[in-house]
Protein backbone atom coordinates (compact mmCIF):
# COMPACT_ATOMS: atom_id res chain seq x y z
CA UNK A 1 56.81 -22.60 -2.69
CA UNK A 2 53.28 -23.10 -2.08
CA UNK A 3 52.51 -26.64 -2.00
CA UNK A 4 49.12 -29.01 -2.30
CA UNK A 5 48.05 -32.18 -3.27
CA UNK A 6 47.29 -32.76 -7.08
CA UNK A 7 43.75 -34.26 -7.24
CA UNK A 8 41.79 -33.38 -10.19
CA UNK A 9 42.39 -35.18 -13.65
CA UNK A 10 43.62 -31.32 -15.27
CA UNK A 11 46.03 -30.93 -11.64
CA UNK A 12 47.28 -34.76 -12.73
CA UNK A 13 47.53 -33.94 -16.35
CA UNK A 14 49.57 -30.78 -15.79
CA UNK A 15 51.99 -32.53 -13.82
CA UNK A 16 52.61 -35.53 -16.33
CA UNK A 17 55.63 -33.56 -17.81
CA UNK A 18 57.16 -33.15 -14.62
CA UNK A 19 56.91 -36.78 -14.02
CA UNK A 20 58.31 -37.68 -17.18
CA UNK A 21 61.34 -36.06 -16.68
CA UNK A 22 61.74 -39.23 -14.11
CA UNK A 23 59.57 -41.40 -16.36
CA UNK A 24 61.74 -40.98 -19.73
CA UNK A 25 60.79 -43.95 -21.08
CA UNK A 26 56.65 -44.00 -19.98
CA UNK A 27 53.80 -43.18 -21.97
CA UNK A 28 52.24 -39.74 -20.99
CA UNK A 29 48.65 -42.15 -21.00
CA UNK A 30 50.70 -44.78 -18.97
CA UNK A 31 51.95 -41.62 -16.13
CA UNK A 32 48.69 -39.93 -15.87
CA UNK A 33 47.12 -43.08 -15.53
CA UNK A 34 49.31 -44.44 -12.44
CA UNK A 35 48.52 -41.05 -11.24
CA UNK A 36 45.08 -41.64 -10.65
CA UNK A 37 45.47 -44.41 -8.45
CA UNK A 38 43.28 -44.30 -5.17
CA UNK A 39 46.65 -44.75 -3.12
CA UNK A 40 48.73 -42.86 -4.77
CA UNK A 41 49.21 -39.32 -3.66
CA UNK A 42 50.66 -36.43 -5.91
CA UNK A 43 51.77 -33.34 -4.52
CA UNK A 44 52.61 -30.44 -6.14
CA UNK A 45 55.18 -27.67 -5.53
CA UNK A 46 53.93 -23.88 -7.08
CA UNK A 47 55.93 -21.26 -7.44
CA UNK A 48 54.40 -17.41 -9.01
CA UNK A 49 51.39 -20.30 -10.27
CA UNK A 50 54.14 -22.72 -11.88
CA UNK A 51 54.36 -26.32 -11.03
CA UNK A 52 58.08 -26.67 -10.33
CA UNK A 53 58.35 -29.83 -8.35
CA UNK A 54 55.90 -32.98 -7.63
CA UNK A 55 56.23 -35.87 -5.54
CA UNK A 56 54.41 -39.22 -5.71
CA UNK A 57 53.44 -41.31 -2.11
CA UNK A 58 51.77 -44.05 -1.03
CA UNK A 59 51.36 -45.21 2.53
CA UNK A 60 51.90 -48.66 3.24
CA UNK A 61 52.94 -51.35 5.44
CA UNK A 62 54.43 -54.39 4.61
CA UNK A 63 55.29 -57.52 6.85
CA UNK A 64 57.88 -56.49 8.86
CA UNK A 65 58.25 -52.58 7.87
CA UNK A 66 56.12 -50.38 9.90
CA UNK A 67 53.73 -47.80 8.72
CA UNK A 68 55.54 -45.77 6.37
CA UNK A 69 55.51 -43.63 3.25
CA UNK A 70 56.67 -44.53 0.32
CA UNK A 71 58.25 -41.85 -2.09
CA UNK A 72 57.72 -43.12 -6.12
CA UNK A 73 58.14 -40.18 -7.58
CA UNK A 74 60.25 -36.86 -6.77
CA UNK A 75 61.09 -34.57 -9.73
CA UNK A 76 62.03 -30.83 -9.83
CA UNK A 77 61.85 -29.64 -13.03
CA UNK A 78 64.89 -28.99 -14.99
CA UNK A 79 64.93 -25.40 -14.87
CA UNK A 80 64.37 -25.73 -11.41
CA UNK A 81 66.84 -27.32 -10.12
CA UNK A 82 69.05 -26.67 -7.43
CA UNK A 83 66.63 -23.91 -6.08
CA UNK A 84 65.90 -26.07 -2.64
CA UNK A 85 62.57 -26.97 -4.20
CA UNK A 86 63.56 -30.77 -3.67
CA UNK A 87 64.02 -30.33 -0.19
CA UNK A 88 61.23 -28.71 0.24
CA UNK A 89 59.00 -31.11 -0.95
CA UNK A 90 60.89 -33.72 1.07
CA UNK A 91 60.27 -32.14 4.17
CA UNK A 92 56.65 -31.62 3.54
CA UNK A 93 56.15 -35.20 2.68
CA UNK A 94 57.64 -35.96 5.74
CA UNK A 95 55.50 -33.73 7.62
CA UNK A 96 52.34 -35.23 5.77
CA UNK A 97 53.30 -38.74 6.37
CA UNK A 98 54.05 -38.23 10.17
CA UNK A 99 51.06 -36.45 10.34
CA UNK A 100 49.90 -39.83 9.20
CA UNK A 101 50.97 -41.91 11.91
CA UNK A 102 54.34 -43.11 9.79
CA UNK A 103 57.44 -44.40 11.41
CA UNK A 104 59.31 -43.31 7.99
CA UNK A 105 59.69 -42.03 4.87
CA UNK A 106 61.24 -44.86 2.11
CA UNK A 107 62.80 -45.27 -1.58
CA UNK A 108 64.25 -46.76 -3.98
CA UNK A 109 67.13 -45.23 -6.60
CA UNK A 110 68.72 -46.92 -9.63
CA UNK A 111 72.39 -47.56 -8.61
CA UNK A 112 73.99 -45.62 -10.68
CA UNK A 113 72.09 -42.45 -9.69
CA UNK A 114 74.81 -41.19 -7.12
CA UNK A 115 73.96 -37.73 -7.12
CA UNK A 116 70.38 -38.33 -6.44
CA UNK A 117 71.84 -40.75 -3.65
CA UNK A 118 73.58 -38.00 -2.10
CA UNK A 119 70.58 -35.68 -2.38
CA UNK A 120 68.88 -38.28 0.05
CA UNK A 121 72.20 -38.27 2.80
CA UNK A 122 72.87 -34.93 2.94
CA UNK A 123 68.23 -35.47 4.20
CA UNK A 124 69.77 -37.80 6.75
CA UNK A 125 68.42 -40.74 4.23
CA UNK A 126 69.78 -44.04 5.55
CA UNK A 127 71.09 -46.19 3.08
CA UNK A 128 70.44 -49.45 4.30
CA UNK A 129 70.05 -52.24 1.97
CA UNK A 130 69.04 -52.81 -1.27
CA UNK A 131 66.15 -53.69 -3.92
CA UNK A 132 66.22 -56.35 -6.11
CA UNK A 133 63.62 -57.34 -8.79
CA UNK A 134 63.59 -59.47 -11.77
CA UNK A 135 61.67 -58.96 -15.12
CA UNK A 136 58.85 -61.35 -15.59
């Protein structure tokens, strides 16, 4: 897989779908605007010229974290899945963000996505803790 960052508004575009396969319930305007953001960074998994896989990150420190990257977005598509594409792009985001000067690579997961939980331990993914929010 063959895999570069997603910069140009028709790169972006072409990946909304991808992303909405996370994003069920988003606007395609909404996706491929949030896409666009100066610290967000989209990368994009090819495979024989298909996008197959993207990954949204944004580097960040916060308080008491340390410099780390945080991974929004990870989506394989459908018809990809279970191919190793996922871990692919895991590992090169991890790569990037070291490359970076990041202590670690972060997430959050809706509870009741277990299998995507396990995805992330089987990467050595810590679970440590949880996030909480509330609706304002």
């Amino acid at each position: 897989m063959e895999i570069r960052e997603l910069t140009s508004d028709a790169e972006r575009r072409a990946a909304v779908p991808l992303l909405r396969q996370l994003w069920t319930d988003r606007d395609p305007d909404d996706v491929f605007a949030w896409t666009g953001d100066d610290e967000y960074h989209l990368f994009g998994g090819h495979v024989d010229g298909e996008l197959v896989a993207v990954a949204g990150v944004v580097l960040t420190s916060v308080l008491h974290h340390v410099r780390h990257a945080w991974l929004y977005d990870l989506v394989v598509d459908e018809a990809h899945r279970g191919e190793g594409y996922g871990t692919e792009l895991v590992r090169f985001v991890e790569a990037w963000a070291r490359e970076r000067d990041c202590e670690r690579v972060a997430l959050a997961s809706p509870r009741e996505k277990t299998s995507i939980h396990r995805f992330y331990e089987e990467l050595d993914y810590e679970r440590w803790g949880y996030v909480v929010e509330r609706e304002l």
